[in-house]
Protein backbone atom coordinates (compact mmCIF):
# COMPACT_ATOMS: atom_id res chain seq x y z
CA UNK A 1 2.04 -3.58 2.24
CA UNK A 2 -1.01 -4.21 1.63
CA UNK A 3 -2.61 -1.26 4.24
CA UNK A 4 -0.37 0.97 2.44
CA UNK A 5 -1.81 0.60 -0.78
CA UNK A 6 -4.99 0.43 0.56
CA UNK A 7 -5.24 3.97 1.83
CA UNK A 8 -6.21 6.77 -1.08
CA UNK A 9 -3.58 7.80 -3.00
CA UNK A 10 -3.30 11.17 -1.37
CA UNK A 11 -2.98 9.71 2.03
CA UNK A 12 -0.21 7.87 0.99
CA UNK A 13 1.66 10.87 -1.04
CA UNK A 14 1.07 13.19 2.00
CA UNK A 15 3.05 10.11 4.43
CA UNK A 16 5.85 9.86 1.95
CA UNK A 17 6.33 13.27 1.94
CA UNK A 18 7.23 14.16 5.62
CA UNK A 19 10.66 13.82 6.59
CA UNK A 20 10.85 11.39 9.74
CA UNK A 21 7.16 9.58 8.55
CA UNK A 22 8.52 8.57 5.57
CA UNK A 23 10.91 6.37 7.04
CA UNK A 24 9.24 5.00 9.29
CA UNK A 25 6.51 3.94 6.71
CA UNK A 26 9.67 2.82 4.34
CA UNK A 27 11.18 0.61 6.90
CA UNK A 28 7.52 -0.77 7.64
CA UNK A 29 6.29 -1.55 4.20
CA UNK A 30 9.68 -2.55 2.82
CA UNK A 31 10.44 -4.68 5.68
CA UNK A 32 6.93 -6.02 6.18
CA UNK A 33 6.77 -7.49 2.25
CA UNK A 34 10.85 -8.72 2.56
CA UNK A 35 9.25 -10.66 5.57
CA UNK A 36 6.65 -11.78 3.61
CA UNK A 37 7.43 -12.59 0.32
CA UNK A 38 11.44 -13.24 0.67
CA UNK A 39 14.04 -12.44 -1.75
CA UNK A 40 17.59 -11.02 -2.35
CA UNK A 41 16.49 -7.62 -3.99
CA UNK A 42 13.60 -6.90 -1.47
CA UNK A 43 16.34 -7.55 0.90
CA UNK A 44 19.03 -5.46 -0.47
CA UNK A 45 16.20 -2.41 -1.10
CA UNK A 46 15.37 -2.90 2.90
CA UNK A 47 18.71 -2.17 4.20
CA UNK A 48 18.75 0.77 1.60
CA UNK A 49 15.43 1.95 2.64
CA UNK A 50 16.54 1.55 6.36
CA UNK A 51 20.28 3.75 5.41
CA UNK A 52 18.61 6.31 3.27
CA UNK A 53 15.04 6.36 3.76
CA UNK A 54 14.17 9.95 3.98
CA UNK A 55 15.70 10.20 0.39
CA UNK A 56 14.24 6.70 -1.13
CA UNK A 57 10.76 8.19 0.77
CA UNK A 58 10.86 11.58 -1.63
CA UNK A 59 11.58 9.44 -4.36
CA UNK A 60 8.60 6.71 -3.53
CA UNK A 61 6.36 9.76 -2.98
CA UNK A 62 6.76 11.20 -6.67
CA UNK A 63 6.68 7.97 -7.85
CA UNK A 64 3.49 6.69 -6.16
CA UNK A 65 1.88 10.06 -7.63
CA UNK A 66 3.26 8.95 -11.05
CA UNK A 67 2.54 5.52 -11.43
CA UNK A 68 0.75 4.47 -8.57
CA UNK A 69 2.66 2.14 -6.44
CA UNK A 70 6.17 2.61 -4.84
CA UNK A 71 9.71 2.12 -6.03
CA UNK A 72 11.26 -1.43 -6.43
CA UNK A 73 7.74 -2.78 -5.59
């Protein structure tokens, strides 16, 4: 997680917006902080990141631009 939020914040909007990168930076960053940190939601958000990540990436990606930081984080 935390290389992902230490890249600039248009490096990180231009990953979350490409179809098959976006997942695989998902599945990374989601999974990567579950394994980390623990916990039923993080959990629950992996396996919905890992289903429907190209979707939850588009979302994370207008998010991050919004607010900084990604969905469920």
């Amino acid at each position: 997680m935390t290389w992902f939020n230490k890249l600039p914040r248009l490096v990180q909007i231009i990953l979350l917006l490409i179809p098959v990168v976006n997942w695989v930076v998902e599945i990374i960053v989601r999974w990567g902080t579950f394994f980390k940190k623990g916990g039923v939601v993080r959990f629950i958000i992996c396996l919905v990141v890992t289903i429907f990540g190209v979707v939850i990436g588009w979302l994370d990606a207008i998010w991050c631009l919004l607010f900084k930081k990604l969905l469920f984080q």
